[in-house]
Structure formats: C-alpha cells, structure tokens
C-alpha atoms as a PDB file:
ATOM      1  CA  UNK A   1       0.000   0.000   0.000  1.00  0.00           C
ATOM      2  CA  UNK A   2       1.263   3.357  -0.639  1.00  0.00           C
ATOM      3  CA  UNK A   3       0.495   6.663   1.002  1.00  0.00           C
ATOM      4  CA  UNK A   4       1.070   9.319   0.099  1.00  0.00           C
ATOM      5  CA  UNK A   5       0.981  13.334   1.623  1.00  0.00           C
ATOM      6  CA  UNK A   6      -2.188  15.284  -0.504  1.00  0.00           C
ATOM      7  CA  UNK A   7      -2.470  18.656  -1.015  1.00  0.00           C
ATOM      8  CA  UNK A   8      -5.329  20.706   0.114  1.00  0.00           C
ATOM      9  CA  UNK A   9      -8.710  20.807  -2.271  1.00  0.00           C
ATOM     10  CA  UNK A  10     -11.317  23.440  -1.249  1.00  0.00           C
ATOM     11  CA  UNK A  11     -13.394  21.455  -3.520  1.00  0.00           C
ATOM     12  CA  UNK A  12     -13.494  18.837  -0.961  1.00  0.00           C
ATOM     13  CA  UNK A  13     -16.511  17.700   0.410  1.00  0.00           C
ATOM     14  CA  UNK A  14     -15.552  16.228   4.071  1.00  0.00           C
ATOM     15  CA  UNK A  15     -17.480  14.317   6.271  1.00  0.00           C
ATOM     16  CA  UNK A  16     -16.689  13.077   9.911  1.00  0.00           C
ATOM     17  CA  UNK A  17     -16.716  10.135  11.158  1.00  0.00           C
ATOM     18  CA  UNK A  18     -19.750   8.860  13.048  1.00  0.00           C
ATOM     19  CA  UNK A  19     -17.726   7.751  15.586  1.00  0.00           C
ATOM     20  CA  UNK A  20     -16.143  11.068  16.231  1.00  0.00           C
ATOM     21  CA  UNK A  21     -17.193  13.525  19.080  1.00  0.00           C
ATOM     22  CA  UNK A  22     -16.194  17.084  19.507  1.00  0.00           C
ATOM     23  CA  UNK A  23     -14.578  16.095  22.843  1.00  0.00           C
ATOM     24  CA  UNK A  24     -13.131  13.056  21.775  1.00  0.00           C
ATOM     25  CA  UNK A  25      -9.513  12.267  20.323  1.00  0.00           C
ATOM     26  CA  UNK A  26     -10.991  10.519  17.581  1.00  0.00           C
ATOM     27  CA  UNK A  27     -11.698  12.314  14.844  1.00  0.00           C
ATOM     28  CA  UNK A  28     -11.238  11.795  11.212  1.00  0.00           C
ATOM     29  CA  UNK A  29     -12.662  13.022   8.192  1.00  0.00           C
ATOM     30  CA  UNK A  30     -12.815  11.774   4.658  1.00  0.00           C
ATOM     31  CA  UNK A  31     -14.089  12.907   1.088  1.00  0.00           C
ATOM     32  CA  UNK A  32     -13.678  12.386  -2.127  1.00  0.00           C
ATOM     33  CA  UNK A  33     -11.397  13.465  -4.515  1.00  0.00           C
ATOM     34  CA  UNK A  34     -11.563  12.507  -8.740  1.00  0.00           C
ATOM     35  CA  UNK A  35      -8.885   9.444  -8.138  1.00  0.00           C
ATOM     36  CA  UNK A  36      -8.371   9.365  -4.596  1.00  0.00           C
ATOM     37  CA  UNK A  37     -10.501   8.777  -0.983  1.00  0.00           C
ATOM     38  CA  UNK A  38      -8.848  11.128   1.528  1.00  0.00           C
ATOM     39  CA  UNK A  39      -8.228  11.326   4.750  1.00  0.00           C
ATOM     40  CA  UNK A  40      -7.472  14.246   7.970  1.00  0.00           C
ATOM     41  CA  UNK A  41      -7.380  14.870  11.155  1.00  0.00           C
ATOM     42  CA  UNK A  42     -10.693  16.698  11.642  1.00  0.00           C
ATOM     43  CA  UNK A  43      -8.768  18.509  14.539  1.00  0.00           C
ATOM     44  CA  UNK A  44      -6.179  20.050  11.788  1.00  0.00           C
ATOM     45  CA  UNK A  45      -8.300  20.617   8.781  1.00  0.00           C
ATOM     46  CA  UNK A  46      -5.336  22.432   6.861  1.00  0.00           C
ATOM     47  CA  UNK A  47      -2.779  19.640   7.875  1.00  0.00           C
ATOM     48  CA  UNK A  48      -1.439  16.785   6.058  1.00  0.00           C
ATOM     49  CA  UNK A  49      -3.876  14.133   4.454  1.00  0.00           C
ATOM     50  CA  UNK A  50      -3.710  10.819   3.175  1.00  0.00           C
ATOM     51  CA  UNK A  51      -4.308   9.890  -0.346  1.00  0.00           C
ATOM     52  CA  UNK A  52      -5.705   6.406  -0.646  1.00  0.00           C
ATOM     53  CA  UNK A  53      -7.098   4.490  -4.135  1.00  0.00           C
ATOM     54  CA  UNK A  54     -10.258   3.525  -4.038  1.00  0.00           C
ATOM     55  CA  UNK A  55      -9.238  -0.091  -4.156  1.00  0.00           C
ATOM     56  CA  UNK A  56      -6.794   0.328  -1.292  1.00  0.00           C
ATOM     57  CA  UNK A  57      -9.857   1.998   0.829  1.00  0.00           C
ATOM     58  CA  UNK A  58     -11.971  -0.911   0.383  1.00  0.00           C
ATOM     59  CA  UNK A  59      -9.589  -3.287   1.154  1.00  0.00           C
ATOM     60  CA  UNK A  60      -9.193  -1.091   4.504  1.00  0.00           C
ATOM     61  CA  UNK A  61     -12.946  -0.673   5.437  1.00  0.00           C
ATOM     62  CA  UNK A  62     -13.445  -3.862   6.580  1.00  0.00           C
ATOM     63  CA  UNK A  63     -10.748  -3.659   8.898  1.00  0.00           C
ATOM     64  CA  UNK A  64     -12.156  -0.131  10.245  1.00  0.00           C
ATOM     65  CA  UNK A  65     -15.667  -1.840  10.977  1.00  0.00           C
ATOM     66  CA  UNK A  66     -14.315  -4.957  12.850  1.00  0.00           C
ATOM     67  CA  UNK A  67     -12.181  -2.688  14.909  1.00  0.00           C
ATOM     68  CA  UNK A  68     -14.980  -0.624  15.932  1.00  0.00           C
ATOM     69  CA  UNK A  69     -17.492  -3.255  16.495  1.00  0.00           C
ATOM     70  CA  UNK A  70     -15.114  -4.850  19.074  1.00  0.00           C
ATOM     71  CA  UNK A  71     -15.747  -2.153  21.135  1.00  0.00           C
END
C-alpha cells in the first residue's frame, strides 16, 4: 500500500466520522477526490492528508468496521 501526503482541495466535500465527538480524540474526516478517498485529522483541517485508491480503501474498510465493532 502506498500513502502518500495530498495537497489541500477546497473542492473537498468532508465528512466526519460517526464515531467522532467534539470532545473526543478521535476524529477523522474523509471525502472524495476525482482518483483518490482522503483522509485528515478533523482537529487540523489544513494539515497533512492521506491519499488512498479507491481499491486500497476498500480493502481497509473492513478492517475499520471490525475494529470498531469490538468495542
């Protein structure tokens, strides 16, 4: 899998995650981009993001729900 640092796009529709609280550590945001699924830090909205293809993002989301559904 490679990461890889993506710039900012004001274009960018992000959403949070419904796990994510205003008081908690957890936040992360994602959206879409024309090649890409990103990722932030919904703390640091102008810091660095992650650039994943939408194949390597599916292979992760099932990884993401079992971890949160152990709970």
């Amino acid at each position: 899998m490679t990461l890889k640092a993506y710039a900012a796009d004001a274009k960018s529709e992000w959403i949070k995650s419904s796990y994510s609280t205003s008081d908690g550590p957890d936040c992360v945001e994602v959206a879409t981009a024309p090649r890409h699924i990103l990722i932030r830090d919904s703390k640091v909205p102008d810091g660095p993001r992650l650039a994943l293809s939408p194949t390597t993002w599916a292979s992760f989301l099932p990884y993401a729900t079992a971890e949160t559904t152990d709970r």
